[in-house]
Protein backbone atom coordinates (compact mmCIF):
# COMPACT_ATOMS: atom_id res chain seq x y z
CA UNK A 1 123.96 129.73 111.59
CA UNK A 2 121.77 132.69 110.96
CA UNK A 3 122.78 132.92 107.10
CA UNK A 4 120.74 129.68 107.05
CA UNK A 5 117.62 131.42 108.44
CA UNK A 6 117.57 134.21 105.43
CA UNK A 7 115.48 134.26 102.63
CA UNK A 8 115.91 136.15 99.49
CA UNK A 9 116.67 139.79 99.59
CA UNK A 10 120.19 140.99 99.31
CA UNK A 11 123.69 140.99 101.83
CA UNK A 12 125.07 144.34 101.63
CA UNK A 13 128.65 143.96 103.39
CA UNK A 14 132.09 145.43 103.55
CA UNK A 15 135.38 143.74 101.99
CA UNK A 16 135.94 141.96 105.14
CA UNK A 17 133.23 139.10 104.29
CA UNK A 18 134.13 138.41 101.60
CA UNK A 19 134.81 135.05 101.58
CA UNK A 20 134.05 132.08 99.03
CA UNK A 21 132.39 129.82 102.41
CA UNK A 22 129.79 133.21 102.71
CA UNK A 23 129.10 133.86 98.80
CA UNK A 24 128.30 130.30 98.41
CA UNK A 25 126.13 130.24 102.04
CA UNK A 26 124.45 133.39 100.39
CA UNK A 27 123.66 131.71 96.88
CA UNK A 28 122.27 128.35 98.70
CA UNK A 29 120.15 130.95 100.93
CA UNK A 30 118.56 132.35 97.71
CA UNK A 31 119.98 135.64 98.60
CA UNK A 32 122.57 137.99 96.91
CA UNK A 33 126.09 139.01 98.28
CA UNK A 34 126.58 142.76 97.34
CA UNK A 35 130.04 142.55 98.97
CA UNK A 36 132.89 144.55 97.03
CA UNK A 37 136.01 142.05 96.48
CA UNK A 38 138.90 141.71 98.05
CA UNK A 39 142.42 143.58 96.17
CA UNK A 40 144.08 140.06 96.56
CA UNK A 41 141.22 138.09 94.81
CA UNK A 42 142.83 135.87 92.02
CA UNK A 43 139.45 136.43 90.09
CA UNK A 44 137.08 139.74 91.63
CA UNK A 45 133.41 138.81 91.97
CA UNK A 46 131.52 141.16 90.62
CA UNK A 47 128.83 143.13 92.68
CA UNK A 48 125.91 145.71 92.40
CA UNK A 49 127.65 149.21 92.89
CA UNK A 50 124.25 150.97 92.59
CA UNK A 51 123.22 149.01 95.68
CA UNK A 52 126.51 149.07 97.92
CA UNK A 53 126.26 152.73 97.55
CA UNK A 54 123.35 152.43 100.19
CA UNK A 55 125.47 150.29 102.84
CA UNK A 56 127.17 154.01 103.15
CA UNK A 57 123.81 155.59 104.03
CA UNK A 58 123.00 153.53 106.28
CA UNK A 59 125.97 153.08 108.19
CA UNK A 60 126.31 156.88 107.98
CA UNK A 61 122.58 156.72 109.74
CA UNK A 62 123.71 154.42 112.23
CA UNK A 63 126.75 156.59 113.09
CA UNK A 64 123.92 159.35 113.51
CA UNK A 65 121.81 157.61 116.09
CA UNK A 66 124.73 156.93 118.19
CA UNK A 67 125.24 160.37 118.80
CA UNK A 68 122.58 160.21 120.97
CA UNK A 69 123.61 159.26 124.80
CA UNK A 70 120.50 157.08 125.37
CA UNK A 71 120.70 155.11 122.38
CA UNK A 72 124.64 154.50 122.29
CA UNK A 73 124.12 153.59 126.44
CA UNK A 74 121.07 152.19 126.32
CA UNK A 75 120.05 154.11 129.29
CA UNK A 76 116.31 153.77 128.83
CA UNK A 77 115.00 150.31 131.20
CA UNK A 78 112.04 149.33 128.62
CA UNK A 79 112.16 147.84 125.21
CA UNK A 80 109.52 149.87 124.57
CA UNK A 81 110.90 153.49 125.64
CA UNK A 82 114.15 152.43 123.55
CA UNK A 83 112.20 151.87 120.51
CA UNK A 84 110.54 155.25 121.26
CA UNK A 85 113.39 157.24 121.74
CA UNK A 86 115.15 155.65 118.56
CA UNK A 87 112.26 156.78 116.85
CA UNK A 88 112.44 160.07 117.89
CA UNK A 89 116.12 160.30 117.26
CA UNK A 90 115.51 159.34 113.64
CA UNK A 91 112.80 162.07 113.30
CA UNK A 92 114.75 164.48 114.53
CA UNK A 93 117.85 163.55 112.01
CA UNK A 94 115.67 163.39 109.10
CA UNK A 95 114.41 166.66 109.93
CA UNK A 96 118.06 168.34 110.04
């Protein structure tokens, strides 16, 4: 699984993982679930609302790039000119 591959660091996620299985995969992993809890939870975990706040920028980022017709196709044949041209798609949102 690749949850056993992590190390440290934190698990930013939306209400659909959480699950007891993942929270206690994360905590053997040595890495924190930031994952808001489900309404139907008998007893809500608590998580780091400062953090979670930045799952929305970068989804919001992601949502960005994909605007782009090369990078949502992946119409460029190298790894290397699709690094390049998410690059400059990045520079050119941070710049707006």
């Amino acid at each position: 699984m690749l949850i056993e591959r992590l190390s440290g660091g934190k698990l930013l996620a939306d209400r659909a993982f959480d699950a007891n299985w993942l929270r206690e995969a994360l905590a053997e992993a040595a890495t924190e679930a930031v994952i808001p809890p489900k309404s139907n939870r008998r007893f809500p975990a608590e998580f780091d609302r400062d953090t979670y706040k930045w799952r929305h920028l970068i989804e919001n980022f992601f949502g960005k790039l994909k605007e782009y017709r090369g990078i949502a196709t992946r119409c460029c044949k190298t790894d290397t000119s699709f690094t390049a041209f998410i690059a400059i798609a990045a520079t050119v949102i941070r710049l707006r």
